[in-house]
C-alpha atoms as a PDB file:
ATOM      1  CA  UNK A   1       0.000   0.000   0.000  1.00  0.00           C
ATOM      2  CA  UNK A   2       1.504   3.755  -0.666  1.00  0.00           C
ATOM      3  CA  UNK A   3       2.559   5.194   2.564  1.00  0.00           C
ATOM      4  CA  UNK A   4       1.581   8.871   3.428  1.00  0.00           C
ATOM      5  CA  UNK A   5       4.670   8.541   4.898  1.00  0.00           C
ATOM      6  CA  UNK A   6       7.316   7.647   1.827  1.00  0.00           C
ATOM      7  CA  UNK A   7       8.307  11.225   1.032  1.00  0.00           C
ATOM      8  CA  UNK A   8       9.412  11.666   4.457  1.00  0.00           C
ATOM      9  CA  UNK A   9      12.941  10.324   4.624  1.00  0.00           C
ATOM     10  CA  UNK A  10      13.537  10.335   8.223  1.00  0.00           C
ATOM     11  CA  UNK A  11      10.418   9.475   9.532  1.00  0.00           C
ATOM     12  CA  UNK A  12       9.620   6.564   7.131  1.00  0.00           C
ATOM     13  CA  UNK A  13      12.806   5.006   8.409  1.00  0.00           C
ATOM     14  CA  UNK A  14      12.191   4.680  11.805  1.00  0.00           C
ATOM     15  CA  UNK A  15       8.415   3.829  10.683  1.00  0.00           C
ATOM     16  CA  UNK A  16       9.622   0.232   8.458  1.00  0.00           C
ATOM     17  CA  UNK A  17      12.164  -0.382  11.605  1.00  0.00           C
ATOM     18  CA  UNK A  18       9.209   0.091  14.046  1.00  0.00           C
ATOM     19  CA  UNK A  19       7.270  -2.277  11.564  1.00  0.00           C
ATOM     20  CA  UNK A  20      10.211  -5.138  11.938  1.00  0.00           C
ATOM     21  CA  UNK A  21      10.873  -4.394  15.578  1.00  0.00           C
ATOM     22  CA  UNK A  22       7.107  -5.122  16.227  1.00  0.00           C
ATOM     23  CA  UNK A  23       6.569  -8.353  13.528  1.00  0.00           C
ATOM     24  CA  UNK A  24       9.334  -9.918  15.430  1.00  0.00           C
ATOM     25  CA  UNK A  25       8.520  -9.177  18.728  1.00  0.00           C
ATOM     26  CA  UNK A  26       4.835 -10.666  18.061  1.00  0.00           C
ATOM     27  CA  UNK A  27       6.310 -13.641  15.498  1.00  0.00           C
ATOM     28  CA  UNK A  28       3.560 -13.798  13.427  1.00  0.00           C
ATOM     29  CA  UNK A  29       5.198 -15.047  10.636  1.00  0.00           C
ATOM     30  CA  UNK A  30       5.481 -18.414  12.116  1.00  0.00           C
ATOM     31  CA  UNK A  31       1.845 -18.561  13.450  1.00  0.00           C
ATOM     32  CA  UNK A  32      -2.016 -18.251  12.222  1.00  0.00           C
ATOM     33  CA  UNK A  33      -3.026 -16.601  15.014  1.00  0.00           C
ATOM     34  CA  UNK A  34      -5.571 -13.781  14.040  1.00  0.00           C
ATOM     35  CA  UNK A  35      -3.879 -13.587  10.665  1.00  0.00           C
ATOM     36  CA  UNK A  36      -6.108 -10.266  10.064  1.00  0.00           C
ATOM     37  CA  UNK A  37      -3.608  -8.453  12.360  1.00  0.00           C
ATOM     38  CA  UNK A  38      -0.907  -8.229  10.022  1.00  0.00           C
ATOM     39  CA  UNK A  39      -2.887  -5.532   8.392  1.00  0.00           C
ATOM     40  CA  UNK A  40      -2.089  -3.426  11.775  1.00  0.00           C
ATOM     41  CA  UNK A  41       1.725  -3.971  11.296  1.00  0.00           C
ATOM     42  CA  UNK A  42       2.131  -2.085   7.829  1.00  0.00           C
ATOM     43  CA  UNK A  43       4.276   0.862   8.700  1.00  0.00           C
ATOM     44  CA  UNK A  44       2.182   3.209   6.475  1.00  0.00           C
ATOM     45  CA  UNK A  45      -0.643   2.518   8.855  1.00  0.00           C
ATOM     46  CA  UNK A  46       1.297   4.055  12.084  1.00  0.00           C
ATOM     47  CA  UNK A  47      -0.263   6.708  12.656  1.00  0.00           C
ATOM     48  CA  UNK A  48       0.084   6.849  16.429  1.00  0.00           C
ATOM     49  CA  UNK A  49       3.523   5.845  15.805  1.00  0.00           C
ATOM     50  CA  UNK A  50       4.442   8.873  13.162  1.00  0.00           C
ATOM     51  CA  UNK A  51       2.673  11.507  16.206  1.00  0.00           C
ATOM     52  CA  UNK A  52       4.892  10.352  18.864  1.00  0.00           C
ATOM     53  CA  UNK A  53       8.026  10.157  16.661  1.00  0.00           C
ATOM     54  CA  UNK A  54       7.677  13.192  15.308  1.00  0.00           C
ATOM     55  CA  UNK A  55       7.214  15.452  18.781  1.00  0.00           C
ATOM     56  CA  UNK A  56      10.077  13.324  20.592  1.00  0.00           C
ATOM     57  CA  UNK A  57      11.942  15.674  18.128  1.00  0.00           C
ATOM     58  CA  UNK A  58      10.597  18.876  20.087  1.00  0.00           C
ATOM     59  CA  UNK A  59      12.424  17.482  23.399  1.00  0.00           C
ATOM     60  CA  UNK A  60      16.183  17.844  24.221  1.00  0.00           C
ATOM     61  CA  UNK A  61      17.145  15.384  26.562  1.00  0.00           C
ATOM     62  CA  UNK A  62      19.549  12.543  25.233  1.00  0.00           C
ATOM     63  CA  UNK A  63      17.553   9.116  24.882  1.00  0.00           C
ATOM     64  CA  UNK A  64      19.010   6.280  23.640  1.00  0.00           C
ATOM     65  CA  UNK A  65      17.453   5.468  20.329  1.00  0.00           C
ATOM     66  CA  UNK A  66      16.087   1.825  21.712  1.00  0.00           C
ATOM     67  CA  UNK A  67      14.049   3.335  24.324  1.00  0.00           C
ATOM     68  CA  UNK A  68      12.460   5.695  21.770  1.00  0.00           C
ATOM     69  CA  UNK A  69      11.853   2.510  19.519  1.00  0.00           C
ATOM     70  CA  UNK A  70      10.280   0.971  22.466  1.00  0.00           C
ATOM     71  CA  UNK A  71       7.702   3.680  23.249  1.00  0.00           C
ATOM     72  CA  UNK A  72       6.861   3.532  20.028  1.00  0.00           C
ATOM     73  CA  UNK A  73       6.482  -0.134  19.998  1.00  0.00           C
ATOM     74  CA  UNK A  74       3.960   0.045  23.274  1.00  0.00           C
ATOM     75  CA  UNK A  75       1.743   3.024  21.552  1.00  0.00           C
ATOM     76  CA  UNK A  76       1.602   1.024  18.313  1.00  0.00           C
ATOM     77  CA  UNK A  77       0.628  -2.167  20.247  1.00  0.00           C
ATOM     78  CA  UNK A  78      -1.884  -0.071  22.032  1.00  0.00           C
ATOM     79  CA  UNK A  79      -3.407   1.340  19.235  1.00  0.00           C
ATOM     80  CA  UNK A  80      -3.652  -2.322  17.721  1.00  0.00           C
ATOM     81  CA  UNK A  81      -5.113  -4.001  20.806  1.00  0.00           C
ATOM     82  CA  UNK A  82      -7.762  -0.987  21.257  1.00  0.00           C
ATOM     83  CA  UNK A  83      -8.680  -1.882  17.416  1.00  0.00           C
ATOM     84  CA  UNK A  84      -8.938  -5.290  18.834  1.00  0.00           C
ATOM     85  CA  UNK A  85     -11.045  -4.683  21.431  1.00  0.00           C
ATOM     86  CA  UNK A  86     -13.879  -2.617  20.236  1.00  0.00           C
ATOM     87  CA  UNK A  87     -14.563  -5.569  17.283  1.00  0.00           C
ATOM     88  CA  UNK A  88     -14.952  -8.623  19.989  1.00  0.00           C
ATOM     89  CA  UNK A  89     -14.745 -11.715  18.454  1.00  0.00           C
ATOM     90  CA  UNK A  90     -17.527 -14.331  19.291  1.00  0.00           C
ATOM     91  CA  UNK A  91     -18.156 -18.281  18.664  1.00  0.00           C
ATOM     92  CA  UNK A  92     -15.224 -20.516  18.163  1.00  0.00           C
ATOM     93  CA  UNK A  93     -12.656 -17.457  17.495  1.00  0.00           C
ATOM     94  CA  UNK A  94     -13.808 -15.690  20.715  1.00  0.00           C
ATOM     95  CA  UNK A  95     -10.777 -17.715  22.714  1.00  0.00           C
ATOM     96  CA  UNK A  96      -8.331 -17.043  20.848  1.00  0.00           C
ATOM     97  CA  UNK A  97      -9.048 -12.929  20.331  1.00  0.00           C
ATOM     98  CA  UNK A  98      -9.152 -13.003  24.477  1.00  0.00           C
ATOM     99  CA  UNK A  99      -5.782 -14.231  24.244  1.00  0.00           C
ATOM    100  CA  UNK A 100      -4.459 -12.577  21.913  1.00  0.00           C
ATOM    101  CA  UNK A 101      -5.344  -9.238  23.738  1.00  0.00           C
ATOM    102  CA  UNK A 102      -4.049  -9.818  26.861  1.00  0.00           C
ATOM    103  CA  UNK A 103      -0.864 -10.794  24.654  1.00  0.00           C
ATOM    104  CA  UNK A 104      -0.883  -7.513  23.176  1.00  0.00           C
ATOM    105  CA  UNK A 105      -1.656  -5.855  27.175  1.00  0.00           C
ATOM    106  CA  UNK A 106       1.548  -7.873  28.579  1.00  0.00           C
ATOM    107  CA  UNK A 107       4.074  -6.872  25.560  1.00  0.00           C
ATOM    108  CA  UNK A 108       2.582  -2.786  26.169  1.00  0.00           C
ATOM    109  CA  UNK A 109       3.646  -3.328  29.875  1.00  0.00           C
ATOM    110  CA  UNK A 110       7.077  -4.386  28.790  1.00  0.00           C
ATOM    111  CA  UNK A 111       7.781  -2.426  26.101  1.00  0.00           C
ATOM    112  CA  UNK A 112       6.602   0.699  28.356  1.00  0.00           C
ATOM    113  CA  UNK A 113       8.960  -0.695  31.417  1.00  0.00           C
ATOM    114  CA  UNK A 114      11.964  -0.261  28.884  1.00  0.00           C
ATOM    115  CA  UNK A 115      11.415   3.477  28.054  1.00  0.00           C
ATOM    116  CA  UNK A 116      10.121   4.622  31.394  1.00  0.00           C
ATOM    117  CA  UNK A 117      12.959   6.209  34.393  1.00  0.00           C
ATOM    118  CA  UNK A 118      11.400   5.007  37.259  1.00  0.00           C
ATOM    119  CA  UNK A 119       7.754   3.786  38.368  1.00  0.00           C
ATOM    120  CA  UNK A 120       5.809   6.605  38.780  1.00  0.00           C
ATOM    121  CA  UNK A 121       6.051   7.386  35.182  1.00  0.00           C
ATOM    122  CA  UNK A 122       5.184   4.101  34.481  1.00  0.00           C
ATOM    123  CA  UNK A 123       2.471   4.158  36.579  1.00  0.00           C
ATOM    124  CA  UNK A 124       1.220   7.202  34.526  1.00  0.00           C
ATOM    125  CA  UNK A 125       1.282   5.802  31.494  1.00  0.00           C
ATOM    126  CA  UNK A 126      -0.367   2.719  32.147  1.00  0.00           C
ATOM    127  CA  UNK A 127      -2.860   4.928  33.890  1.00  0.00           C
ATOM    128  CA  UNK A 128      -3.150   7.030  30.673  1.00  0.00           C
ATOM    129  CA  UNK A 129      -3.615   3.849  28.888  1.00  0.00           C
ATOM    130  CA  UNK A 130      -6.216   2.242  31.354  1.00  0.00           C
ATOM    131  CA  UNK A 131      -8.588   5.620  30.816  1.00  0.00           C
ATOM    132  CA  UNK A 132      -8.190   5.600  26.819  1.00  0.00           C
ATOM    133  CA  UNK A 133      -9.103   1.917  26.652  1.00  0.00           C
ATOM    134  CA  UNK A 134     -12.288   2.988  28.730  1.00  0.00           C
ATOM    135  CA  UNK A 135     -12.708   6.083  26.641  1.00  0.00           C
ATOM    136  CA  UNK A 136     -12.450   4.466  23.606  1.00  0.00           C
ATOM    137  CA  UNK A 137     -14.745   1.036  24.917  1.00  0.00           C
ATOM    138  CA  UNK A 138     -17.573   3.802  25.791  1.00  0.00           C
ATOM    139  CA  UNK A 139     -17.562   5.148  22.477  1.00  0.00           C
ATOM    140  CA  UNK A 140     -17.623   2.376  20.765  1.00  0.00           C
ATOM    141  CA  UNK A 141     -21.101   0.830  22.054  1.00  0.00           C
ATOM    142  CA  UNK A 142     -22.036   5.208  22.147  1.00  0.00           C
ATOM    143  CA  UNK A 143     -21.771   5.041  18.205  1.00  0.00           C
ATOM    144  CA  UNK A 144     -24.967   3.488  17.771  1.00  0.00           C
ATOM    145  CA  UNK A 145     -26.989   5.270  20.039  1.00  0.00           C
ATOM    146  CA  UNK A 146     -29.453   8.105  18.058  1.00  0.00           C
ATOM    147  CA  UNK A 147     -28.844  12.086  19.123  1.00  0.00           C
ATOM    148  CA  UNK A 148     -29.007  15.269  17.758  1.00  0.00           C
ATOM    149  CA  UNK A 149     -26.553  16.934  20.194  1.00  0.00           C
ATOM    150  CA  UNK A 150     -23.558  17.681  18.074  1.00  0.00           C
ATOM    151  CA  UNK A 151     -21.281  18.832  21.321  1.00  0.00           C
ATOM    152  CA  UNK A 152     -22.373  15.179  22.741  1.00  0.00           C
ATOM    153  CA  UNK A 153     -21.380  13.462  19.056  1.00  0.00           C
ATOM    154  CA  UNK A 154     -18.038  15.463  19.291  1.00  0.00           C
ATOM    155  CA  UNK A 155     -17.140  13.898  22.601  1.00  0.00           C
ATOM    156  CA  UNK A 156     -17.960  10.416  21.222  1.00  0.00           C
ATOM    157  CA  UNK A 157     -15.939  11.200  18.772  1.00  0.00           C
ATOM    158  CA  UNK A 158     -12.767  12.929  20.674  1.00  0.00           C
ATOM    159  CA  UNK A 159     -13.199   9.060  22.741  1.00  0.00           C
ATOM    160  CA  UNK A 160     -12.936   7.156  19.317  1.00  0.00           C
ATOM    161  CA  UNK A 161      -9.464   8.697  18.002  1.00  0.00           C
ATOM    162  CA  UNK A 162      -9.219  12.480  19.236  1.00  0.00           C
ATOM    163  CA  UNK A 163      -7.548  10.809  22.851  1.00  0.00           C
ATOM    164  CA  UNK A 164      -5.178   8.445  21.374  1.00  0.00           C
ATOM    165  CA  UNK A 165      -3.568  10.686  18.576  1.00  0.00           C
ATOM    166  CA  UNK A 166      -2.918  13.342  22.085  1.00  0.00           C
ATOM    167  CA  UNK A 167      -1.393  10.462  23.791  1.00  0.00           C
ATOM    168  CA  UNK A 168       0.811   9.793  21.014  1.00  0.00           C
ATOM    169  CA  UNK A 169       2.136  13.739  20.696  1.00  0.00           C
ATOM    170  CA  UNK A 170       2.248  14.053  24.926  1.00  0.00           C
ATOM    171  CA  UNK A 171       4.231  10.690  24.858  1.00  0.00           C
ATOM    172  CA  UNK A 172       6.504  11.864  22.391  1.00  0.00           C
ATOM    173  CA  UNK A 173       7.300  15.358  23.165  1.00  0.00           C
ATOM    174  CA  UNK A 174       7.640  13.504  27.089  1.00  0.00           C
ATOM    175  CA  UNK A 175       9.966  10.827  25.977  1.00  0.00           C
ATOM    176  CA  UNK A 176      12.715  13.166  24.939  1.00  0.00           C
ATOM    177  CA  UNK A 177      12.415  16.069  27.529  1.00  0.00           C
ATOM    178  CA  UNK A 178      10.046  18.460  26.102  1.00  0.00           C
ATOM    179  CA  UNK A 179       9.220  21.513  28.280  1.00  0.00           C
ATOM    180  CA  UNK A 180       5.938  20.882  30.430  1.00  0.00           C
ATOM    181  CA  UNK A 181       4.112  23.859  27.863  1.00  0.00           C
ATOM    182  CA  UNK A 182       5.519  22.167  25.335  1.00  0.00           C
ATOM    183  CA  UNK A 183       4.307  18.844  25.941  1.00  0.00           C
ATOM    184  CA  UNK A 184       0.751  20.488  26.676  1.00  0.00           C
ATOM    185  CA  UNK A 185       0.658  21.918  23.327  1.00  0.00           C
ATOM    186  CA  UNK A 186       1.898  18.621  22.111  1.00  0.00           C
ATOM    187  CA  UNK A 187      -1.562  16.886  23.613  1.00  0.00           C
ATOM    188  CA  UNK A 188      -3.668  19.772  21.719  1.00  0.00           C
ATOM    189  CA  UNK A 189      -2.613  19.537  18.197  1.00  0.00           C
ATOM    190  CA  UNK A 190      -3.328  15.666  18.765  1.00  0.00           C
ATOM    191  CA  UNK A 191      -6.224  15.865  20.094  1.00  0.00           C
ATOM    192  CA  UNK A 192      -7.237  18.837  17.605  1.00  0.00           C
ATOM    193  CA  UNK A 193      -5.654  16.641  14.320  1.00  0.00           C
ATOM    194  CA  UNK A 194      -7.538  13.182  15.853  1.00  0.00           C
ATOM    195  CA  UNK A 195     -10.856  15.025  15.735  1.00  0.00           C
ATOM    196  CA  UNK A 196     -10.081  16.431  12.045  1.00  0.00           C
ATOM    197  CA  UNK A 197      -9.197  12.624  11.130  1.00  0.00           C
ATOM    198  CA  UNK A 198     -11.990  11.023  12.700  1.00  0.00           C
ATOM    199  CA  UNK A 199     -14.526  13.359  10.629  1.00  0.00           C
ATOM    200  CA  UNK A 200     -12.840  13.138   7.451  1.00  0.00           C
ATOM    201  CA  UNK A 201     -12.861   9.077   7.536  1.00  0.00           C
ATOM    202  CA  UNK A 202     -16.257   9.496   8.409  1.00  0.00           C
ATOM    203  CA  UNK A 203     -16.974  11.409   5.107  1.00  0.00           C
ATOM    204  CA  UNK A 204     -15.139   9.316   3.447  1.00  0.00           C
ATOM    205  CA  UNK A 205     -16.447   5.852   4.201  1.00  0.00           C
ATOM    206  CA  UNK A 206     -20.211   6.901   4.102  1.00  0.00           C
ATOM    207  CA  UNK A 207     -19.520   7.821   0.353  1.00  0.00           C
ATOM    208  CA  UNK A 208     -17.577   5.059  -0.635  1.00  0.00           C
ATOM    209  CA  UNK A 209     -14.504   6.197  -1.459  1.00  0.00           C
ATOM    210  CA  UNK A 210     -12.067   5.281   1.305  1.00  0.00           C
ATOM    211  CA  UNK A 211      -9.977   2.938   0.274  1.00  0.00           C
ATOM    212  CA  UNK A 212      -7.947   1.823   3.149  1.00  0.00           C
ATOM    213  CA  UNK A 213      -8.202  -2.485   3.306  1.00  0.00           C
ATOM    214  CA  UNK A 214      -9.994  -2.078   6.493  1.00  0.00           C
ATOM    215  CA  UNK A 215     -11.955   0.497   5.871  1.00  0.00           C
ATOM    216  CA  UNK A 216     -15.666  -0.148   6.080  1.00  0.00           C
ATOM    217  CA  UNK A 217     -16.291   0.414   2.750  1.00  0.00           C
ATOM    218  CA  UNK A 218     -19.411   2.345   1.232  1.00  0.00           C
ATOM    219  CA  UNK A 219     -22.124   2.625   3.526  1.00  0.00           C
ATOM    220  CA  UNK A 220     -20.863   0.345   5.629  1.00  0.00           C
ATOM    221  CA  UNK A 221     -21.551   2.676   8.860  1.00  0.00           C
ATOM    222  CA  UNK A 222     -24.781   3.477   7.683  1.00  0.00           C
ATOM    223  CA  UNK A 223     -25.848  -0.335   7.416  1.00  0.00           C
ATOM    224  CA  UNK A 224     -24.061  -0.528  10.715  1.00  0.00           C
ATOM    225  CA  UNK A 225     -26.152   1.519  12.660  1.00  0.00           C
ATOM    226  CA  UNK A 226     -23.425   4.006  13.181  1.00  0.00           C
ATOM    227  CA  UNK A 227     -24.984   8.126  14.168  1.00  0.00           C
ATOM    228  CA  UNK A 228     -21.469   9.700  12.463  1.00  0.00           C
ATOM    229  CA  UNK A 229     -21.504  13.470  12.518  1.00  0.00           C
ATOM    230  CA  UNK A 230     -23.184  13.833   8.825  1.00  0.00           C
ATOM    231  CA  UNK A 231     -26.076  11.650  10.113  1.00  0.00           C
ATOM    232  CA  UNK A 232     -26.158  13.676  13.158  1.00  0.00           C
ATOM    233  CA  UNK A 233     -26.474  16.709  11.178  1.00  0.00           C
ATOM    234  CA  UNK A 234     -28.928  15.368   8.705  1.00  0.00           C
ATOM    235  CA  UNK A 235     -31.365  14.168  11.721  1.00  0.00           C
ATOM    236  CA  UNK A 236     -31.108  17.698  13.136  1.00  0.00           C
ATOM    237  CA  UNK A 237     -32.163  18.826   9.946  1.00  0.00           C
ATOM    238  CA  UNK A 238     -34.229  16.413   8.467  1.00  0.00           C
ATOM    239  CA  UNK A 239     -36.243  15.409  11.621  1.00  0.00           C
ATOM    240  CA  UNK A 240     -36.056  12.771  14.741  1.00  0.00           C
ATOM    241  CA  UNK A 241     -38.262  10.252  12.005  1.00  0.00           C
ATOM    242  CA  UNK A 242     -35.185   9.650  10.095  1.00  0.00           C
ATOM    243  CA  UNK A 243     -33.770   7.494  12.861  1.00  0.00           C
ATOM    244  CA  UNK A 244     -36.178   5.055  11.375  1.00  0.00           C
ATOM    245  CA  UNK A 245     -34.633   5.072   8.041  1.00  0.00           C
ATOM    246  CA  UNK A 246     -31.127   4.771   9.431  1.00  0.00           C
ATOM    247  CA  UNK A 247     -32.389   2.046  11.370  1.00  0.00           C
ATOM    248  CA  UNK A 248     -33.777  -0.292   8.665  1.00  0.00           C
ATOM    249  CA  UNK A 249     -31.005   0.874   5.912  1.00  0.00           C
ATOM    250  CA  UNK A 250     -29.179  -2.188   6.212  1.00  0.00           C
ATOM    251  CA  UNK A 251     -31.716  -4.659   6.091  1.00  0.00           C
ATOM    252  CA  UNK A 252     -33.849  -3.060   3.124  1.00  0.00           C
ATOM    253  CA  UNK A 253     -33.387  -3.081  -0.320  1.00  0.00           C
ATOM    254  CA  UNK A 254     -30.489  -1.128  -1.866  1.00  0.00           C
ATOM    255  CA  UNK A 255     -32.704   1.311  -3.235  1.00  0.00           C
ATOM    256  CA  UNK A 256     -33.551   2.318  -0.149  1.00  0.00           C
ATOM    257  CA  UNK A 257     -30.360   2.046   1.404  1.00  0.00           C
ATOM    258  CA  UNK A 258     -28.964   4.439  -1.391  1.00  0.00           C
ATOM    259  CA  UNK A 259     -32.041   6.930  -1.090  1.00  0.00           C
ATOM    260  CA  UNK A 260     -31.142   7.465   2.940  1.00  0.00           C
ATOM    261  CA  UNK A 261     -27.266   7.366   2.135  1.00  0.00           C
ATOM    262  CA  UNK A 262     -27.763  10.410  -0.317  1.00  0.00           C
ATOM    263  CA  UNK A 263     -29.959  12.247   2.021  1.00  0.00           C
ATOM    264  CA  UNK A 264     -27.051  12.024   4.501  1.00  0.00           C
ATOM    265  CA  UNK A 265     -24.581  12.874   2.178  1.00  0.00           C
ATOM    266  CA  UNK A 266     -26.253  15.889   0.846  1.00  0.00           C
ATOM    267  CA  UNK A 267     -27.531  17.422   4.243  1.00  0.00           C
ATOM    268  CA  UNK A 268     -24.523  16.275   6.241  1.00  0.00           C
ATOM    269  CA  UNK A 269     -21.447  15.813   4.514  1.00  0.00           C
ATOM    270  CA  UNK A 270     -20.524  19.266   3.400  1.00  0.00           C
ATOM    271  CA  UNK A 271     -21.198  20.658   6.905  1.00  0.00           C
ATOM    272  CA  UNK A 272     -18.806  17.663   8.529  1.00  0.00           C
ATOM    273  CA  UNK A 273     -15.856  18.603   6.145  1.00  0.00           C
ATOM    274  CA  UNK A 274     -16.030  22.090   6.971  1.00  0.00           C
ATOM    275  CA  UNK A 275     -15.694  21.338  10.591  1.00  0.00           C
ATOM    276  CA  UNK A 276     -12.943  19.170   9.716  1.00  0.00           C
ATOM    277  CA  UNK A 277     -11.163  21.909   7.862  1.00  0.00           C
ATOM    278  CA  UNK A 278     -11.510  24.321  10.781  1.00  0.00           C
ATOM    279  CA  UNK A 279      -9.736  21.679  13.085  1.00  0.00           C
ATOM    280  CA  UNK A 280      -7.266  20.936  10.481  1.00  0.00           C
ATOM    281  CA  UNK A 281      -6.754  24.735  10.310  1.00  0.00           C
ATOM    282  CA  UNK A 282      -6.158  25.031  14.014  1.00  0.00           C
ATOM    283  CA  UNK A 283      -3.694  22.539  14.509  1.00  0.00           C
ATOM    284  CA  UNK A 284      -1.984  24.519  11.638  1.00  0.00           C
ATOM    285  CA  UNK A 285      -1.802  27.567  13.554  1.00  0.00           C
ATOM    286  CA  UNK A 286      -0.968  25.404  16.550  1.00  0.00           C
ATOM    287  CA  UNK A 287       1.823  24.141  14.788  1.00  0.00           C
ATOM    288  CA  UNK A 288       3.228  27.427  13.548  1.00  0.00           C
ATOM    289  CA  UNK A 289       3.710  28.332  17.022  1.00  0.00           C
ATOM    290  CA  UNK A 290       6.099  25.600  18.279  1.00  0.00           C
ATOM    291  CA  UNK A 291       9.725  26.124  18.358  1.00  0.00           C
ATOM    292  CA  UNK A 292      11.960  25.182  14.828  1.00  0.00           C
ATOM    293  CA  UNK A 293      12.934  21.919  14.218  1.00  0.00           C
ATOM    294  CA  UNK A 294      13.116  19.370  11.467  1.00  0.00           C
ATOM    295  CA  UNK A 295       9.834  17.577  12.344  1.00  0.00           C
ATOM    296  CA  UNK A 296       7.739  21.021  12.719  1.00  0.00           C
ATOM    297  CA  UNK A 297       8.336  21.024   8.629  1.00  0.00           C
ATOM    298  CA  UNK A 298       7.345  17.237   8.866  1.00  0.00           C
ATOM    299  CA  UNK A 299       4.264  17.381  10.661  1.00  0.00           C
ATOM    300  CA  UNK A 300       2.872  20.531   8.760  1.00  0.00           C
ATOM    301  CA  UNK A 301       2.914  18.855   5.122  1.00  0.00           C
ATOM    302  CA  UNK A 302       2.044  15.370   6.929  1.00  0.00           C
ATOM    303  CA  UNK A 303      -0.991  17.469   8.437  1.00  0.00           C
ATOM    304  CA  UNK A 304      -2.336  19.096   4.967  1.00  0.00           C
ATOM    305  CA  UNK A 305      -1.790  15.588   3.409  1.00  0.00           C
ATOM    306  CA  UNK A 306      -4.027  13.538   5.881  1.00  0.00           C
ATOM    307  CA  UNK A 307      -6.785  16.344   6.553  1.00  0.00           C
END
């Protein structure tokens, strides 16, 4: 797959040896064990991972380059098992997905003992951890529940990614030394850029033309049941009696399906992407304001490519 990443020298570097680092660490080339989870260890997928790399270059203190790797390796497992978690597995496979998460939950505790001084910052980024995981559980079952309360959908959806993309720039800017202000501003933009990124893919896989291989695909949240922001919109608009369309989309005839879909689309979508621009736009301006270095070029263009 092309990597947003590839015209980034530096940064797709230490991306590919993050993506070796971790395939070894969880051998999956010698075992069948949720063989879907090799999609999660392409580097061009690490997001998280690019975030946290990228404001460890904002700090000053001297780390040695294999505890950096492994605080990437425990956000990048984090992020995976998190993915894991909110799609539980049931029947026959159910065993195995258990066990593969707590897997994931004991390598995140060791990687995160290798990059951490002493216990009490360990303790506060397992802590961190624990109330994401929570965060991100909550939202997951809040998707599917109707409102017309956009503040309310834009907390859902600061729990879905908005939370983990600010752990990844605090974690980074932390790792190396950053000033406290620094690191604070660090948590903003990612919260700021996770919100942007969250409402674009939302866009994007309600018309079909997301093309990530595990994206939902088109309509998919729609048939799912999912309230995204443009549906949100569009029943604030529309009328509470639309619930009832989004409700039966998936199981009636595509017709139908398509009928609600472009309703959505036309109502919601335009209004979504413009509040994705103005987050976009203010982790620009965010940006612009922290000190020169390499990555702040980085992180700009990597910004107005992804949002």
């Amino acid at each position: 797959m092309n990597s947003p990443f590839a015209q980034y020298p530096w940064l797709n570097l230490k991306l590919t040896a993050l993506a070796d680092y971790l395939n070894q660490l969880l051998e999956l080339h010698a075992s069948d064990l949720l063989p879907t989870i090799r999609q999660q260890l392409i580097a061009p997928r690490f997001l998280p991972a690019a975030w946290y790399f990228l404001f460890s270059d904002f700090g000053s203190a001297a780390v040695a380059a294999g505890d950096l790797q492994a605080g990437a390796a425990a956000l990048q497992l984090f992020a995976i098992r998190n993915h894991l978690m909110q799609r539980p597995e049931f029947g026959p496979d159910a065993m195995q997905h258990d066990f593969f998460v707590e897997y994931l939950s004991d390598l995140i505790d060791v990687e995160l003992r290798k990059c951490s001084t002493d216990d009490e910052q360990l303790q506060g980024k397992l802590d961190a951890i624990q109330d994401i995981t929570a965060h991100q559980l909550a939202a997951a079952q809040a998707i599917h529940q109707p409102t017309t309360d956009i503040t309310e959908y834009l907390r859902r959806s600061q729990d879905q990614d908005a939370l983990m993309f600010a752990f990844a720039c605090h974690f980074g800017a932390q790792a190396t030394g950053a000033p406290a202000v620094l690191i604070d501003s660090a948590e903003t933009i990612g919260q700021t850029i996770g919100l942007a990124y969250r409402l674009r893919a939302e866009c994007f896989d309600l018309m079909g033309i997301n093309n990530a291989a595990d994206a939902m695909g088109p309509l998919a949240m729609l048939q799912d049941g999912q309230f995204t922001l443009p549906t949100v919109l569009t029943l604030a608009a529309v009328g509470p009696a639309f619930a009832d369309r989004i409700a039966t989309a998936g199981s009636g005839d595509l017709a139908a399906l398509g009928e609600t879909a472009m309703t959505i689309i036309e109502t919601g979508v335009g209004q979504t992407l413009n509040m994705a621009d103005e987050y976009r736009d203010q982790a620009l301006f965010d940006i612009s304001l922290l000190p020169p270095t390499p990555a702040k070029t980085t992180l700009t263009s990597l910004v107005k490519i992804l949002l």
